[in-house]
Structures are given as structure tokens and as C-alpha cells.
PDB file of N, CA and C in Angstrom:
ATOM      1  N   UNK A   1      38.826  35.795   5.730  1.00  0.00           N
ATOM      2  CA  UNK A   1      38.539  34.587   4.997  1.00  0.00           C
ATOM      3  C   UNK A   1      37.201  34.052   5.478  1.00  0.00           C
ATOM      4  N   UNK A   2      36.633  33.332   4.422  1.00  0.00           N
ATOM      5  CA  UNK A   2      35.076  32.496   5.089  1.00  0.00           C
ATOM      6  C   UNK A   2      35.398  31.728   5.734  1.00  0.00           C
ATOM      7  N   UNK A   3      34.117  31.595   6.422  1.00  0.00           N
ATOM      8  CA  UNK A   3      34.064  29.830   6.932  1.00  0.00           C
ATOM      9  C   UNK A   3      33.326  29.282   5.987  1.00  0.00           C
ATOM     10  N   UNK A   4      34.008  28.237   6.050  1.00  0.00           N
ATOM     11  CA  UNK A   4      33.117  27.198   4.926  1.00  0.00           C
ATOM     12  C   UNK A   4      32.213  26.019   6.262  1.00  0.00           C
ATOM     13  N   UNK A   5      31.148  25.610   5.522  1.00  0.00           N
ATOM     14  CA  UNK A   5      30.304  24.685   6.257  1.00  0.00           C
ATOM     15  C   UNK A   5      29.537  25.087   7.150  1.00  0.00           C
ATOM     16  N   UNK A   6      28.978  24.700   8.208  1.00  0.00           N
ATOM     17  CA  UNK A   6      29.053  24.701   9.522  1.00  0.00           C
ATOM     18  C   UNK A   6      27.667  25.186   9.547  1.00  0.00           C
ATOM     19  N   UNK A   7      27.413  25.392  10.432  1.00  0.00           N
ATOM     20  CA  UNK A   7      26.494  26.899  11.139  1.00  0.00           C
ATOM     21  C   UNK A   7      26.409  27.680  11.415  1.00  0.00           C
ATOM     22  N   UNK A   8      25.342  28.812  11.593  1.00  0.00           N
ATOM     23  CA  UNK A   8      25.873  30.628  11.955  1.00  0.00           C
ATOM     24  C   UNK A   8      26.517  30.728  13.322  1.00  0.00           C
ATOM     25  N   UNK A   9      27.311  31.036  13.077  1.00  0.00           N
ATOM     26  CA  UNK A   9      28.144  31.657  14.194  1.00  0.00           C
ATOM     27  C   UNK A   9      29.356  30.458  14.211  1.00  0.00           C
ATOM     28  N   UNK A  10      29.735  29.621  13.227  1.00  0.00           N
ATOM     29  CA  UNK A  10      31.335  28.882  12.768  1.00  0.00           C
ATOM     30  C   UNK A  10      31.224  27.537  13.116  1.00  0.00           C
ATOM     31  N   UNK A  11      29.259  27.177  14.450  1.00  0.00           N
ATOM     32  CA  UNK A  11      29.923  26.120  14.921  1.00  0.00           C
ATOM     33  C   UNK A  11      28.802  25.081  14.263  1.00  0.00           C
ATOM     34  N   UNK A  12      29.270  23.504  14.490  1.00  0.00           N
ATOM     35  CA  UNK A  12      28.956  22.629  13.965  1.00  0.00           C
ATOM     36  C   UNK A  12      27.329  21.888  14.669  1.00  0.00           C
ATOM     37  N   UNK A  13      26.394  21.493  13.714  1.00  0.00           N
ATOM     38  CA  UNK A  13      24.838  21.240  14.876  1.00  0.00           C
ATOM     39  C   UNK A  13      25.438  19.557  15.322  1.00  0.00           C
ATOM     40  N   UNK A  14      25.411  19.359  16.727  1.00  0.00           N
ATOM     41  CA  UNK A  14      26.097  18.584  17.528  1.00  0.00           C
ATOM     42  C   UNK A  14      25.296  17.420  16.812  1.00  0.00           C
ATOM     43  N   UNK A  15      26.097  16.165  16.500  1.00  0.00           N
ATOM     44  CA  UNK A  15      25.342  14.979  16.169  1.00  0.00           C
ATOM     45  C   UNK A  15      24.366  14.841  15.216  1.00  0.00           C
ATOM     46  N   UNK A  16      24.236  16.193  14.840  1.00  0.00           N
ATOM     47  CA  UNK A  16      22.513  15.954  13.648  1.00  0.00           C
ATOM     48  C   UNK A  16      22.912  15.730  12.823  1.00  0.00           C
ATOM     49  N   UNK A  17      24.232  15.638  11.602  1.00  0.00           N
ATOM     50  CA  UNK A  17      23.681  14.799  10.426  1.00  0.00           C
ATOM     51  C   UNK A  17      23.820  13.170  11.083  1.00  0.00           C
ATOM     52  N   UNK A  18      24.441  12.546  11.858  1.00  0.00           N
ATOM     53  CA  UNK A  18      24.532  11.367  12.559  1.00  0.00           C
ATOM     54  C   UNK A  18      23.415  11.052  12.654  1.00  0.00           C
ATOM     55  N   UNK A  19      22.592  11.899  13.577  1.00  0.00           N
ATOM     56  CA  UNK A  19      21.570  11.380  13.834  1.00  0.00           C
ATOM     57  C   UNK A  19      20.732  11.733  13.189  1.00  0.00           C
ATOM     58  N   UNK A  20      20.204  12.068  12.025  1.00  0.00           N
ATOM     59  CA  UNK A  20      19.366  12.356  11.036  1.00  0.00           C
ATOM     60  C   UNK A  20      19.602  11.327   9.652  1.00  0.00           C
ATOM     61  N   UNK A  21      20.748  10.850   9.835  1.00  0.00           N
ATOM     62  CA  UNK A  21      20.563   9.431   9.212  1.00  0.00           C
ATOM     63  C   UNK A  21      20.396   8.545   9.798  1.00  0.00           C
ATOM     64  N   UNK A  22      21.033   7.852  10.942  1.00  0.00           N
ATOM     65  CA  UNK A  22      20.574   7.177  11.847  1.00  0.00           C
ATOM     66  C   UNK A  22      18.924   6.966  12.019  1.00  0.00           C
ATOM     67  N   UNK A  23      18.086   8.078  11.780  1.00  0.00           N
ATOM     68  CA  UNK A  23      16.661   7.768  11.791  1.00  0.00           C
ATOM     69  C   UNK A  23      16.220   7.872  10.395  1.00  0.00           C
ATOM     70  N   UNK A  24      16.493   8.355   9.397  1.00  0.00           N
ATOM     71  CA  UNK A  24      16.367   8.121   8.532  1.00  0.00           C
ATOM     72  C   UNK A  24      16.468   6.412   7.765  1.00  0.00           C
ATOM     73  N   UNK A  25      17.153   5.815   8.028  1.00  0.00           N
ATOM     74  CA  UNK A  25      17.621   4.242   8.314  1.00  0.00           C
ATOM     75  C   UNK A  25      16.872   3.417   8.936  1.00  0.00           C
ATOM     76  N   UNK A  26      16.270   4.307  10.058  1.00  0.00           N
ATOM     77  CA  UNK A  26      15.565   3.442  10.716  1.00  0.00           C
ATOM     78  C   UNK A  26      14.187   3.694  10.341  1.00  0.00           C
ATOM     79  N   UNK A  27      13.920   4.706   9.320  1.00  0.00           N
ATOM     80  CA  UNK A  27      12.469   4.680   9.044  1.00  0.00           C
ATOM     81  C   UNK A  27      12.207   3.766   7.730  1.00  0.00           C
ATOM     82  N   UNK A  28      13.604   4.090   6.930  1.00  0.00           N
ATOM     83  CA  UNK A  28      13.155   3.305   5.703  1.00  0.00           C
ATOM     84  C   UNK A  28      13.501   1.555   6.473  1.00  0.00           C
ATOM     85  N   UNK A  29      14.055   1.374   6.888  1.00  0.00           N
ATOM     86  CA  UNK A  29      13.553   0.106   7.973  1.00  0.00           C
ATOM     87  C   UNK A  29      12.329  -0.496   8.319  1.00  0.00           C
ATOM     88  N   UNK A  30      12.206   0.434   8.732  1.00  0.00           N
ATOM     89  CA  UNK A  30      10.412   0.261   8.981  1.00  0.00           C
ATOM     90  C   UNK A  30       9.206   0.336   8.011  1.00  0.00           C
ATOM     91  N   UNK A  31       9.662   1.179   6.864  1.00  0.00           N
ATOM     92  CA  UNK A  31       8.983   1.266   5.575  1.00  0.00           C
ATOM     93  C   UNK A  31       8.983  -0.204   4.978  1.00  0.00           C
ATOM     94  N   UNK A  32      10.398  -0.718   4.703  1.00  0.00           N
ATOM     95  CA  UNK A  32      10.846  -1.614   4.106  1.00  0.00           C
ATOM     96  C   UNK A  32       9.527  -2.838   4.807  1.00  0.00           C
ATOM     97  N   UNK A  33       9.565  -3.046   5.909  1.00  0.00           N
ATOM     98  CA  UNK A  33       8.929  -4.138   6.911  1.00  0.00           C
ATOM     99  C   UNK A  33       7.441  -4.165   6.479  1.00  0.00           C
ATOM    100  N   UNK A  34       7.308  -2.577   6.935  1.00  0.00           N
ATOM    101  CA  UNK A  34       5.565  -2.742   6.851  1.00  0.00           C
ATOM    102  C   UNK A  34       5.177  -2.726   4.991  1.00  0.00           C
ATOM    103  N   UNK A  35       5.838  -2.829   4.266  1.00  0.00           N
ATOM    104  CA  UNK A  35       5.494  -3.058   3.363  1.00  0.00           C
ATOM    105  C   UNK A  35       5.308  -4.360   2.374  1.00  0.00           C
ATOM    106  N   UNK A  36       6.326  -5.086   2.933  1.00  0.00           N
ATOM    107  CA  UNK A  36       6.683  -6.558   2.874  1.00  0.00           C
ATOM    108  C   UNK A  36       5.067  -7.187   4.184  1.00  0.00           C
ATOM    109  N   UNK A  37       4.766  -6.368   4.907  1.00  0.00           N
ATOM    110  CA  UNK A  37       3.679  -7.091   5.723  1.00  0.00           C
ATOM    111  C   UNK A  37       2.346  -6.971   4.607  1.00  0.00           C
ATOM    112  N   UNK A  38       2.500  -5.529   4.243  1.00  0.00           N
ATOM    113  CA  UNK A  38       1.070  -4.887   3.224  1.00  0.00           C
ATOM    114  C   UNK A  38       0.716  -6.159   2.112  1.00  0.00           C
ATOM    115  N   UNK A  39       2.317  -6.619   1.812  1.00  0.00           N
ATOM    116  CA  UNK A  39       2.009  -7.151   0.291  1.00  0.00           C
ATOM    117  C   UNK A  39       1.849  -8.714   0.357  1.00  0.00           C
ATOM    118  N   UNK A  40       1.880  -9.727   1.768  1.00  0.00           N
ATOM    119  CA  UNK A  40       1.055 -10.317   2.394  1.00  0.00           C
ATOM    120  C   UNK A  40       0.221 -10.588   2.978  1.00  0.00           C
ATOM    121  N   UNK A  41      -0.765  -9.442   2.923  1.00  0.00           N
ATOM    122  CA  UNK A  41      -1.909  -9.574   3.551  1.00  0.00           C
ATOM    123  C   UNK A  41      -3.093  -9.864   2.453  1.00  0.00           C
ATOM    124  N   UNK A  42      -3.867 -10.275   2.580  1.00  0.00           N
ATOM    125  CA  UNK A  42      -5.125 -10.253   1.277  1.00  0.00           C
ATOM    126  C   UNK A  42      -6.110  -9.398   2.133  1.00  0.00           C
ATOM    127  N   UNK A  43      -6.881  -8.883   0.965  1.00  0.00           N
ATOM    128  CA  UNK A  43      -7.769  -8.290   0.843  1.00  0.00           C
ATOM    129  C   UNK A  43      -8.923  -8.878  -0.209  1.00  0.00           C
ATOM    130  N   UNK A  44     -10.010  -8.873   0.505  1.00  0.00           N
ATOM    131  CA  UNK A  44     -11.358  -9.918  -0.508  1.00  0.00           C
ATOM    132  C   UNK A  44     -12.562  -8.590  -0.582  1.00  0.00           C
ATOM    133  N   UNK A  45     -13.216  -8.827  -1.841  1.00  0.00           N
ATOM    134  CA  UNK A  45     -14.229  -7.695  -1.747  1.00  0.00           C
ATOM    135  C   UNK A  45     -15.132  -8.495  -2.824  1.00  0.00           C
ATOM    136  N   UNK A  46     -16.436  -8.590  -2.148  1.00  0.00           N
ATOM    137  CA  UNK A  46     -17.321  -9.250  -3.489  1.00  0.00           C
ATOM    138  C   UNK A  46     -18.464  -8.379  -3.878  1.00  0.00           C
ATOM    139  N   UNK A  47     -18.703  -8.755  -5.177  1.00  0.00           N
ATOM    140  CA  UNK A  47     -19.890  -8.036  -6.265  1.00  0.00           C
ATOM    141  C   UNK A  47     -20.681  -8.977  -6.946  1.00  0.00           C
ATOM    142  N   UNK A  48     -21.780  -8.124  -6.604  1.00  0.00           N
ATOM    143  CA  UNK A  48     -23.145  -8.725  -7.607  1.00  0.00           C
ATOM    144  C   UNK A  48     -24.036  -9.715  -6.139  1.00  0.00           C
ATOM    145  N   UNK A  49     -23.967  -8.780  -5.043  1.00  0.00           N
ATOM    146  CA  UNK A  49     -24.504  -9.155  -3.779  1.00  0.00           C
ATOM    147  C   UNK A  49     -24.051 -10.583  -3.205  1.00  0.00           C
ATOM    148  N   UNK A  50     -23.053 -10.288  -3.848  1.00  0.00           N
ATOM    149  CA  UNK A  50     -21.968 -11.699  -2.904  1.00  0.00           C
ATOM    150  C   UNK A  50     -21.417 -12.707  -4.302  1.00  0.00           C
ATOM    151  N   UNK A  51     -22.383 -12.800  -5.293  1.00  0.00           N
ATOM    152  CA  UNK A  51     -21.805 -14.069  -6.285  1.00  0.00           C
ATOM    153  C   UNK A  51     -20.624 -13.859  -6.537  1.00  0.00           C
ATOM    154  N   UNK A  52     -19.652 -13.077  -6.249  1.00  0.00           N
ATOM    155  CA  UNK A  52     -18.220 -13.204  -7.254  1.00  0.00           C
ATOM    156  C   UNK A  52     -17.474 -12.562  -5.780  1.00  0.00           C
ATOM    157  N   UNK A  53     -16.870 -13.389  -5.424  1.00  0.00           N
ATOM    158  CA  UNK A  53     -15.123 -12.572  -4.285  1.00  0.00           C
ATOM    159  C   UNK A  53     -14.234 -12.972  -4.862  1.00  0.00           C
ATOM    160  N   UNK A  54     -13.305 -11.674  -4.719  1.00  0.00           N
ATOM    161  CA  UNK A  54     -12.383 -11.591  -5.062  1.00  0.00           C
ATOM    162  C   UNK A  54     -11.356 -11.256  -4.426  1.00  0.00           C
ATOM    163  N   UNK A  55      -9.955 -12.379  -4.159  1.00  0.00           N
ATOM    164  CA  UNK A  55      -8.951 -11.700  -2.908  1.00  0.00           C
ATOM    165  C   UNK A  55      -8.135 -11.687  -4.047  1.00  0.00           C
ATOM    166  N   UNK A  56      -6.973 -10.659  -3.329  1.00  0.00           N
ATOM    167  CA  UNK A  56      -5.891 -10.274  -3.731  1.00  0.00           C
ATOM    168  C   UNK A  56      -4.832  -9.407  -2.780  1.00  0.00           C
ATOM    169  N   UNK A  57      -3.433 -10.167  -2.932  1.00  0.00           N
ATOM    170  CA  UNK A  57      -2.989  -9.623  -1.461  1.00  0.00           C
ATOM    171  C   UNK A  57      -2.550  -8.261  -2.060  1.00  0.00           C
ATOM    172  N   UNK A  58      -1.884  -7.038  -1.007  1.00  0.00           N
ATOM    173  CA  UNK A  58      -1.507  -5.933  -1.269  1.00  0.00           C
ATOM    174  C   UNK A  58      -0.166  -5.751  -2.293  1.00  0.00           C
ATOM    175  N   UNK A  59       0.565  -6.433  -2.563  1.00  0.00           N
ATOM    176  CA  UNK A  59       1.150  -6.520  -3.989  1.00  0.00           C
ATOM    177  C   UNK A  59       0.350  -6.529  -5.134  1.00  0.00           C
ATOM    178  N   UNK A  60      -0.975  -6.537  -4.956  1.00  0.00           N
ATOM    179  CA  UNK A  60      -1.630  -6.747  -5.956  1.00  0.00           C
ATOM    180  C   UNK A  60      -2.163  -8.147  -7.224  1.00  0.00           C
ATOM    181  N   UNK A  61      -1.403  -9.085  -6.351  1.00  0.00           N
ATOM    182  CA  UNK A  61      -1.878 -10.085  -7.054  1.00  0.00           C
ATOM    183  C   UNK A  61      -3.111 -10.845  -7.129  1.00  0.00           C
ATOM    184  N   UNK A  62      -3.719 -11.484  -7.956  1.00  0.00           N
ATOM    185  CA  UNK A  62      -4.827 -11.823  -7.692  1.00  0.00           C
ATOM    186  C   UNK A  62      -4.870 -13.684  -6.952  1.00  0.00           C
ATOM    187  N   UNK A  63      -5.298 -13.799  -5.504  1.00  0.00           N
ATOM    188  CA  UNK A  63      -4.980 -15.046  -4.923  1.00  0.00           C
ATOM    189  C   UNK A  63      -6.476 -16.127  -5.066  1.00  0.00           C
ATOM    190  N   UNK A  64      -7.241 -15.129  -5.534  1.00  0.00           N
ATOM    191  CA  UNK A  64      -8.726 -16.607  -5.177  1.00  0.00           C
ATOM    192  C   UNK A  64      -9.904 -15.624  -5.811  1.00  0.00           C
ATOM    193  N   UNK A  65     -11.061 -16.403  -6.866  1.00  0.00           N
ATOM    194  CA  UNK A  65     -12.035 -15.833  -7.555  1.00  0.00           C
ATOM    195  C   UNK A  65     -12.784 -16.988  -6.962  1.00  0.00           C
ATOM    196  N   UNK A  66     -13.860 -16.713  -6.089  1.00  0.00           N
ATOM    197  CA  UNK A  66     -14.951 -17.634  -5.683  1.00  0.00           C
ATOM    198  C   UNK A  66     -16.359 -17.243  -6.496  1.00  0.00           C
ATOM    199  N   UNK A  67     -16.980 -17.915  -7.213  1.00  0.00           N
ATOM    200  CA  UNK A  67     -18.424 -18.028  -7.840  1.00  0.00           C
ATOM    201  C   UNK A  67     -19.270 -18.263  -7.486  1.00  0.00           C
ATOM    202  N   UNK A  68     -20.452 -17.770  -7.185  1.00  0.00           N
ATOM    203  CA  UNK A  68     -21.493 -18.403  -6.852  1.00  0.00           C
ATOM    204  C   UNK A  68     -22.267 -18.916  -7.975  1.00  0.00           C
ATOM    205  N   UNK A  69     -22.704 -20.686  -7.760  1.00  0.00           N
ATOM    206  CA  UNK A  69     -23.224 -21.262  -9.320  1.00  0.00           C
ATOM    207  C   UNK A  69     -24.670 -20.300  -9.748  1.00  0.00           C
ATOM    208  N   UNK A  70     -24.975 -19.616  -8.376  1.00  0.00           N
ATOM    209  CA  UNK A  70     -26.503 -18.523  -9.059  1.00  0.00           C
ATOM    210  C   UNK A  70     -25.921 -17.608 -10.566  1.00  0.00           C
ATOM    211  N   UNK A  71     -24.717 -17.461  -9.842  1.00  0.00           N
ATOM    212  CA  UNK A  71     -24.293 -16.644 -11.152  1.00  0.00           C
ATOM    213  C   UNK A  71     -23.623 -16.938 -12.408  1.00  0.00           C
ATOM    214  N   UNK A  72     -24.020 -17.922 -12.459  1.00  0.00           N
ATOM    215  CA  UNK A  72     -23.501 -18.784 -14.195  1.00  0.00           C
ATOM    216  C   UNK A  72     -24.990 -18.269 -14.567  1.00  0.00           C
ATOM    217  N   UNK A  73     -24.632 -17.917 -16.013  1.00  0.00           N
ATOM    218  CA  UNK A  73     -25.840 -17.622 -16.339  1.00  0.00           C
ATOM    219  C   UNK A  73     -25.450 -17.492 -18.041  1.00  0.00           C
ATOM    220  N   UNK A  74     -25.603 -18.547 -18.773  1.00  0.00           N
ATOM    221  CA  UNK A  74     -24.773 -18.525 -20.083  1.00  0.00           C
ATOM    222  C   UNK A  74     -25.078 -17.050 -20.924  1.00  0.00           C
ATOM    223  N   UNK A  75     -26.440 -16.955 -20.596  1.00  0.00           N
ATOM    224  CA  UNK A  75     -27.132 -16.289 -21.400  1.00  0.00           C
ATOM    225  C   UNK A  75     -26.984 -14.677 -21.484  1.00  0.00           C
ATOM    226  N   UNK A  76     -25.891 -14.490 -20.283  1.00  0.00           N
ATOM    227  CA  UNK A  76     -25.590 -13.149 -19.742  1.00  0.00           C
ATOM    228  C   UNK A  76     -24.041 -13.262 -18.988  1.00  0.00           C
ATOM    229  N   UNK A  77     -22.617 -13.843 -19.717  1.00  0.00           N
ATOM    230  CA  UNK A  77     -21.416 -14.366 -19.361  1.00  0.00           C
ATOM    231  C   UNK A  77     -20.551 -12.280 -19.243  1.00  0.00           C
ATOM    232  N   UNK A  78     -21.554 -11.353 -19.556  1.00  0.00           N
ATOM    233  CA  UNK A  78     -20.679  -9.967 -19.461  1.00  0.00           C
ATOM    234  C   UNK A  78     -20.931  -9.796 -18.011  1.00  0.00           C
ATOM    235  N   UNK A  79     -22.505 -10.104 -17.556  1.00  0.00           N
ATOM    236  CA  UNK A  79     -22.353  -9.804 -16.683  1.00  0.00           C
ATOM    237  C   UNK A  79     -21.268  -9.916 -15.322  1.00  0.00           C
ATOM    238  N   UNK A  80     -21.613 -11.338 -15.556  1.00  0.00           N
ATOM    239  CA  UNK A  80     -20.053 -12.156 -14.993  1.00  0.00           C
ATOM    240  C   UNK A  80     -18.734 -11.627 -15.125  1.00  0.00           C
ATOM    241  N   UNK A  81     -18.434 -11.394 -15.793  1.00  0.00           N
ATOM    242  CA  UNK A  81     -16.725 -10.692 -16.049  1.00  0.00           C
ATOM    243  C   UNK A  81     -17.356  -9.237 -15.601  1.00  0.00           C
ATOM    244  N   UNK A  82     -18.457  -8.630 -15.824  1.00  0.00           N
ATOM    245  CA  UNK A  82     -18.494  -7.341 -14.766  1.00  0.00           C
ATOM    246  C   UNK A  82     -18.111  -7.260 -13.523  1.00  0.00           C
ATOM    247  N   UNK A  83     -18.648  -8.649 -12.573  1.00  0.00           N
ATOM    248  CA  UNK A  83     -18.920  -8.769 -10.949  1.00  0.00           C
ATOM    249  C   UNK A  83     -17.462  -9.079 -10.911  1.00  0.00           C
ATOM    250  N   UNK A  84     -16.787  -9.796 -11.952  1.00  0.00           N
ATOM    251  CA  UNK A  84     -15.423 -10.328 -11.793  1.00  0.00           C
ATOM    252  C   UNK A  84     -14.776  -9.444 -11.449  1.00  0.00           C
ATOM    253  N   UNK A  85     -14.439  -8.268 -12.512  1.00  0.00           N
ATOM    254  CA  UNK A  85     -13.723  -7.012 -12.712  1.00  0.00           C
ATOM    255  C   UNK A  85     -14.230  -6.185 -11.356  1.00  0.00           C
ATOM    256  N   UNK A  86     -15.236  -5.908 -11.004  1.00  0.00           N
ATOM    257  CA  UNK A  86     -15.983  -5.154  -9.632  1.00  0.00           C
ATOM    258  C   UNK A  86     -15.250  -5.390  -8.676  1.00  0.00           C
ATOM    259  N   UNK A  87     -15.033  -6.882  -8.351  1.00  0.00           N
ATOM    260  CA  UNK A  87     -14.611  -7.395  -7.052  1.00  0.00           C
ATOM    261  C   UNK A  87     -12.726  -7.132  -7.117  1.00  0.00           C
ATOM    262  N   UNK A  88     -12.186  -7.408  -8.232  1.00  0.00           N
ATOM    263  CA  UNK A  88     -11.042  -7.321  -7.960  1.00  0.00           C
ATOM    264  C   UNK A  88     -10.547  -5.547  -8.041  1.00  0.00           C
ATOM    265  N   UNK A  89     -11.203  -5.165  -8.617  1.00  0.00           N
ATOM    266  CA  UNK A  89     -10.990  -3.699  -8.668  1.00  0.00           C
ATOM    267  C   UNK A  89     -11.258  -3.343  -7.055  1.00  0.00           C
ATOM    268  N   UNK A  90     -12.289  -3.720  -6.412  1.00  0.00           N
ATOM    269  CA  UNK A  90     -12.419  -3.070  -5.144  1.00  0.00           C
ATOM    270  C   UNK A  90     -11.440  -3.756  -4.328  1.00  0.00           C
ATOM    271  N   UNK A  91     -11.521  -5.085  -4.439  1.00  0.00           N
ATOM    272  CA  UNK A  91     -10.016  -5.574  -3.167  1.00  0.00           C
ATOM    273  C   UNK A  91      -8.883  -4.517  -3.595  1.00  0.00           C
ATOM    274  N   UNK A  92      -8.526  -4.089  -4.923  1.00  0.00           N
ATOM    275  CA  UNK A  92      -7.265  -3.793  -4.928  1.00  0.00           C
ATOM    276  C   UNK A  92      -7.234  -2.619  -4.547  1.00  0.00           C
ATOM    277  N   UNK A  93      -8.314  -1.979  -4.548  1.00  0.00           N
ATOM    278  CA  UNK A  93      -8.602  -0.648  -4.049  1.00  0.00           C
ATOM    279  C   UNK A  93      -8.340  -0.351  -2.799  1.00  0.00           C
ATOM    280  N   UNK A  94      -8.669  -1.350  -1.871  1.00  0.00           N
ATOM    281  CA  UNK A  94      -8.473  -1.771  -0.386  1.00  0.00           C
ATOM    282  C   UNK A  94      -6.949  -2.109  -0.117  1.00  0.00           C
ATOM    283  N   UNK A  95      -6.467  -3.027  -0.641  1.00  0.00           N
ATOM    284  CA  UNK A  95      -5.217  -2.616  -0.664  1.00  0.00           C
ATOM    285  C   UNK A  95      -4.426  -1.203  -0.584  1.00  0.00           C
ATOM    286  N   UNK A  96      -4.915  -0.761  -2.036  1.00  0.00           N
ATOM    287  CA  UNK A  96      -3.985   0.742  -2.451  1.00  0.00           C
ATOM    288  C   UNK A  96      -4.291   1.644  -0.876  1.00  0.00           C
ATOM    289  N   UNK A  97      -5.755   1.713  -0.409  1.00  0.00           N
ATOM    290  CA  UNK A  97      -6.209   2.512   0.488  1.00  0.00           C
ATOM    291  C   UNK A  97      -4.935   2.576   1.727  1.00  0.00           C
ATOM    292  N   UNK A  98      -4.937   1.275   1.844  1.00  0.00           N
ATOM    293  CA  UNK A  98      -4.393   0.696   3.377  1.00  0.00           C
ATOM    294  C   UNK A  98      -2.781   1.215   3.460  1.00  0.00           C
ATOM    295  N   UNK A  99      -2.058   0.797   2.593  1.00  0.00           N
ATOM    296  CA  UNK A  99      -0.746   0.886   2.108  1.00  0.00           C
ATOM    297  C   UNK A  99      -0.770   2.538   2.185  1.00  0.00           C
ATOM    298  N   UNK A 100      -1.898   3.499   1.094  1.00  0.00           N
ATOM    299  CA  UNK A 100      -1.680   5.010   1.056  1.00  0.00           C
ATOM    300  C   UNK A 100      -1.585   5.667   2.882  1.00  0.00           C
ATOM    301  N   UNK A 101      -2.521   4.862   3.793  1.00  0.00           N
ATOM    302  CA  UNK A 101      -2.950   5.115   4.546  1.00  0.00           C
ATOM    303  C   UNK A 101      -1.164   5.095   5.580  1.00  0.00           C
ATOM    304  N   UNK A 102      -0.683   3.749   5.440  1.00  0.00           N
ATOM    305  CA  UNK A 102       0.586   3.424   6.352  1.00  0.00           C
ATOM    306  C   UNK A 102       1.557   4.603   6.229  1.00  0.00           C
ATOM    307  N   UNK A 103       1.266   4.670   4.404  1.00  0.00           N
ATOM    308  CA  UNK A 103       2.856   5.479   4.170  1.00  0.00           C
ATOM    309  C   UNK A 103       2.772   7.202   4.709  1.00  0.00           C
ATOM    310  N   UNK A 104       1.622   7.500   4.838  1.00  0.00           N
ATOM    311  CA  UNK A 104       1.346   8.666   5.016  1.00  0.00           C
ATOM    312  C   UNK A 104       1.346   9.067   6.772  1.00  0.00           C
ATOM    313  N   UNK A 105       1.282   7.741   7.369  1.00  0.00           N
ATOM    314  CA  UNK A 105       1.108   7.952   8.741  1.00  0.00           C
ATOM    315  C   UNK A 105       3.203   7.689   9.198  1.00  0.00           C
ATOM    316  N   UNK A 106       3.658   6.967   7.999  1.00  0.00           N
ATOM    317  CA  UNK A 106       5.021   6.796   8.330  1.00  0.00           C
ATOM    318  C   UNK A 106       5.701   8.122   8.216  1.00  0.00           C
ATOM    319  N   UNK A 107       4.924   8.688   7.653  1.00  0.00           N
ATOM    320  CA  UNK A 107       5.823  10.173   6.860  1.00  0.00           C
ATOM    321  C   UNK A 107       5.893  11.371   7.386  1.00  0.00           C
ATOM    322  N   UNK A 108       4.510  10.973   7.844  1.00  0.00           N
ATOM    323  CA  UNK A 108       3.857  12.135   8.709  1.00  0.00           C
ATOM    324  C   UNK A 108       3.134  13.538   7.288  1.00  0.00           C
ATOM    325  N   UNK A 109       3.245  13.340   6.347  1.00  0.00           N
ATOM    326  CA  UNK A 109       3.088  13.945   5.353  1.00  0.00           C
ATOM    327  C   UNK A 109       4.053  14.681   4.649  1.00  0.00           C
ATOM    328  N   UNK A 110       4.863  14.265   4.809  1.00  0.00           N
ATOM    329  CA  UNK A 110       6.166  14.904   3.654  1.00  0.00           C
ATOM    330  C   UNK A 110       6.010  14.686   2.629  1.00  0.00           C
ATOM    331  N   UNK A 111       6.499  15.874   2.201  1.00  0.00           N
ATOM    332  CA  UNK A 111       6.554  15.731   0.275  1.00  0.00           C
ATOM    333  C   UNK A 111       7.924  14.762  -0.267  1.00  0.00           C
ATOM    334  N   UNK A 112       7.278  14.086  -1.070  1.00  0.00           N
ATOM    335  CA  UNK A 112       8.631  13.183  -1.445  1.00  0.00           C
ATOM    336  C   UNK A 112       8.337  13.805  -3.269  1.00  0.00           C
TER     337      UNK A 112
END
């Protein structure tokens, strides 16, 4: 008759699925944490040599658009929504970076 389960040679690997969830638990633990830290942190990045910052914390929301009045400029309002779009695109970029950066150092590089 077979053995069912186990390991070669009938016997059982001492404690490892225990403890392979046990850390498993404790990583998404730690995932859970540092990610809830990521998505409170802001990140600011400005365009158009400073006239437009833009923060936004790592959830991605957008928290503060600062102007510089050099850059009102009626006569040229695309430019403006360019430096706008610039700055928040790069904070969020900084974000995505930071967060890609955690999860990959949490993982060690596993394929998920």
C-alpha cells in the first residue's frame, strides 16, 4: 500500500508547514505596516524650475499644489497645467519607486 503525504522516506518535515505559516503571517504583517507607513508619507516634486510643487502621499493622493505667482501667465494657462501635470506625475512616481523598492526588498524577489 502507499503512503500518502509526508516525505521521502514516510516521514513528516518537523514543524515546517507551522512554521512556514507562522512567517508567512508575520511577513504579510509587516507588508500590511509598511504599507499603511508608504501611504502616509508625502512625496513633493516641482516643475518649471520650482513654480509648481506638487505633494502627494504614497496612496497616491494629491495633498498640496503650491504656485509660484511668476507663473500665472494668462497668456500661456497650458503651460501651467503642463508644470501642474509634471510635478504630480513625478511625486507619484516617487512614491510608486519607493513602495516598488520596499516590496521587493520584503520579498526578496519572488514571483507572485
Amino acid at each position: 500500500m502507499a503512503k500518502r503525504g509526508g516525505f521521502p522516506g514516510g516521514g513528516a518535515m518537523p514543524g515546517g508547514y507551522a512554521n512556514m505559516l507562522k512567517q508567512a503571517q508575520r511577513m504579510q504583517r509587516q507588508m500590511e505596516q509598511s504599507q499603511k507607513e508608504l501611504e502616509e508619507k508625502e512625496y513633493t516634486a516641482k516643475a518649471g524650475g520650482g513654480a509648481v510643487e506638487a505633494t502627494v502621499t504614497g496612496g497616491k493622493a494629491l495633498k498640496k499644489i503650491k504656485i509660484s505667482p511668476d507663473a500665472l501667465d494668462p497668456e500661456d494657462v497650458e503651460m501651467l497645467e503642463d508644470m501642474i501635470v509634471a510635478a504630480v506625475s513625478e511625486a507619484q512616481g516617487m512614491a510608486d519607486a519607493e513602495s516598488e523598492a520596499l516590496l521587493g526588498k520584503m520579498t526578496g524577489g519572488l514571483p507572485f
